[in-house]
C-alpha atoms as a PDB file:
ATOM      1  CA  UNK A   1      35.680  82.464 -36.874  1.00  0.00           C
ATOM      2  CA  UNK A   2      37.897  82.419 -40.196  1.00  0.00           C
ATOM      3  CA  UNK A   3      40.591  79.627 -40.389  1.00  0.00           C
ATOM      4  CA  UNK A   4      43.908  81.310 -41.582  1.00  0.00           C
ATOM      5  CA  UNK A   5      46.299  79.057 -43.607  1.00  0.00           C
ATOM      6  CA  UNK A   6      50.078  79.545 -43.425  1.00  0.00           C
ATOM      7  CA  UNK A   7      53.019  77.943 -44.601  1.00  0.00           C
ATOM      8  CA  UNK A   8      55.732  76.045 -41.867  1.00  0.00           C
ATOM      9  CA  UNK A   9      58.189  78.951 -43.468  1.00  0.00           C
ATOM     10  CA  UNK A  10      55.403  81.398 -42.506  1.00  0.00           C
ATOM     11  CA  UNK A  11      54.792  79.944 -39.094  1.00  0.00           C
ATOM     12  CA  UNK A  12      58.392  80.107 -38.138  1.00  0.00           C
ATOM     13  CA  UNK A  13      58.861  83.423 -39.695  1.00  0.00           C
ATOM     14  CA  UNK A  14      56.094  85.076 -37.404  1.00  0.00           C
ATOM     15  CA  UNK A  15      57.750  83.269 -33.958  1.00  0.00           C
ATOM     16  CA  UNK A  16      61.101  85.091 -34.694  1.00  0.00           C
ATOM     17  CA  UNK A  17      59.079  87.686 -34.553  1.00  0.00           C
ATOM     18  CA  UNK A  18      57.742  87.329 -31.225  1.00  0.00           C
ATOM     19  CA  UNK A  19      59.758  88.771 -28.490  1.00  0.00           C
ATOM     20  CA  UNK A  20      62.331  86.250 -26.852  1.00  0.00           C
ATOM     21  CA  UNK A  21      60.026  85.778 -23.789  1.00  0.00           C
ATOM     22  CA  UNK A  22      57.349  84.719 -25.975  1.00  0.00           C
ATOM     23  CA  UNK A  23      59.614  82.590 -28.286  1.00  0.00           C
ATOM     24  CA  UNK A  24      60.169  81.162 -25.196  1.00  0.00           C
ATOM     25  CA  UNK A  25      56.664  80.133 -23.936  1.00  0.00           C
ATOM     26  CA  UNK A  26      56.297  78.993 -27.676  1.00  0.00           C
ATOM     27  CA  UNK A  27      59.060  76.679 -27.454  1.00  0.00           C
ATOM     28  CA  UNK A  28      57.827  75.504 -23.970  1.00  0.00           C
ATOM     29  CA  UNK A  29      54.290  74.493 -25.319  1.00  0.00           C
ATOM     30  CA  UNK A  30      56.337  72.340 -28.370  1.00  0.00           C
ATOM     31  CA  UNK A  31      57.871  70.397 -25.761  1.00  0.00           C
ATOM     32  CA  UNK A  32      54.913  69.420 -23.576  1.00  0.00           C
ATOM     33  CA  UNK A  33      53.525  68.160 -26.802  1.00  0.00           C
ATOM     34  CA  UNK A  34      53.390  64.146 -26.739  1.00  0.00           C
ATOM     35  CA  UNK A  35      56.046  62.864 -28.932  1.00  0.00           C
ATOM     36  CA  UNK A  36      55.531  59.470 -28.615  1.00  0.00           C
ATOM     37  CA  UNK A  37      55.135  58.870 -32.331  1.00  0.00           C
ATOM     38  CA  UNK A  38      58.749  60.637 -32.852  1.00  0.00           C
ATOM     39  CA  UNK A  39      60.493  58.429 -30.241  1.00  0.00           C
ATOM     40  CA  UNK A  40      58.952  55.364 -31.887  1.00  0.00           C
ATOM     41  CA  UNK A  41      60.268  56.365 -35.317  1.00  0.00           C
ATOM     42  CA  UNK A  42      63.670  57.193 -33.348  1.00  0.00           C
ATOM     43  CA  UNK A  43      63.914  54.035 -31.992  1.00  0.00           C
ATOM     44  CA  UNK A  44      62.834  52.138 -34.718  1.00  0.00           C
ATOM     45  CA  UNK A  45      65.121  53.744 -37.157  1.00  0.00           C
ATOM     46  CA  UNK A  46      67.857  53.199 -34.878  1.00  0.00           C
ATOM     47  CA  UNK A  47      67.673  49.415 -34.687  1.00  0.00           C
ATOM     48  CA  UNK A  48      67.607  49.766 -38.643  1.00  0.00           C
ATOM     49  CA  UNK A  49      71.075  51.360 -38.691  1.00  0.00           C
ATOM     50  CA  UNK A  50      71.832  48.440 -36.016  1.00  0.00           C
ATOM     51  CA  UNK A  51      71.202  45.937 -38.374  1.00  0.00           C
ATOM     52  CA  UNK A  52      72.619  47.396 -41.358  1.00  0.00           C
ATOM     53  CA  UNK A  53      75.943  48.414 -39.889  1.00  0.00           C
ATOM     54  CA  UNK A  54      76.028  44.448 -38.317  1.00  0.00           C
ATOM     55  CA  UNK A  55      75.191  42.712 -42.273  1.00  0.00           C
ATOM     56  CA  UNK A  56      78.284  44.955 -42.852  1.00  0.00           C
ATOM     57  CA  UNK A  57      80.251  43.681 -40.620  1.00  0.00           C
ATOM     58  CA  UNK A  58      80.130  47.174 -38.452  1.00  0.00           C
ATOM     59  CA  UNK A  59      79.350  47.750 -35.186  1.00  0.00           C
ATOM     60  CA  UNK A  60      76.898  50.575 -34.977  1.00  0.00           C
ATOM     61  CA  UNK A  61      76.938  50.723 -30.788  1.00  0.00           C
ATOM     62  CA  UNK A  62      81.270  51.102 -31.063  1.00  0.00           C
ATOM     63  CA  UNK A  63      80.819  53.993 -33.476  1.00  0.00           C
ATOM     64  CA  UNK A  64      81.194  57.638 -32.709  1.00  0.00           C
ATOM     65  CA  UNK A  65      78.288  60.397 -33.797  1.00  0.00           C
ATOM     66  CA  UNK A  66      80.349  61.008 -36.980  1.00  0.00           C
ATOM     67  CA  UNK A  67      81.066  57.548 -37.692  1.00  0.00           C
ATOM     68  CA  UNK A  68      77.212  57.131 -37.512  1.00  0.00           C
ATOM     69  CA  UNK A  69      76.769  60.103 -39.669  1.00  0.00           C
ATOM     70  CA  UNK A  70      79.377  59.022 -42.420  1.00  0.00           C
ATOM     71  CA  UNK A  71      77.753  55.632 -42.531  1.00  0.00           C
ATOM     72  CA  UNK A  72      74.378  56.843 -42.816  1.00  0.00           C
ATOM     73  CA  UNK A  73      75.549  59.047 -45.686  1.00  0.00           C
ATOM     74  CA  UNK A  74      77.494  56.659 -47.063  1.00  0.00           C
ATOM     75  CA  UNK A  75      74.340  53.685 -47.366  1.00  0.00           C
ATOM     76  CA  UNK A  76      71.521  56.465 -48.353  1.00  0.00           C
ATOM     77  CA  UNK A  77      73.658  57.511 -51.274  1.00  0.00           C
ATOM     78  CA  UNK A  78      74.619  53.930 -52.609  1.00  0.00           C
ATOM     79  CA  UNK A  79      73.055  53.031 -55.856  1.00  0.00           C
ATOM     80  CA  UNK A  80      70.877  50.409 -56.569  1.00  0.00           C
END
């Protein structure tokens, strides 16, 4: 059987293709995929910010989503 190679842009062009009951089932399968890995790297990147925002005298846990946001922003764009 031939193996058919496609592009993530391609992949999620042909599921908005699919009928919304099928988009559906798609979207199903995705989330009874272990994600284990992903909540790892979640976690881990969390305690990061953590420690960054506390060397800066912030505290991450008393910060709102936006707060977060702005100070994520704010420390990936500082220069060297």
């Amino acid at each position: 059987m031939p193996t058919l190679t496609l592009t993530d842009s391609q992949v999620l062009q042909l599921v908005k293709q699919l009928p919304q009951q099928q988009q559906i089932e798609v979207f199903k399968f995705l989330l009874s995929q272990n994600w284990a890995n992903w909540v790892c790297l979640s976690r881990d990147g969390e305690e990061r910010a953590r420690k960054v925002a506390s060397v800066r005298s912030q505290d991450w846990d008393a910060m709102t989503e936006d707060e977060r946001e702005k100070f994520i922003e704010q420390v990936l764009h500082e220069k060297d």
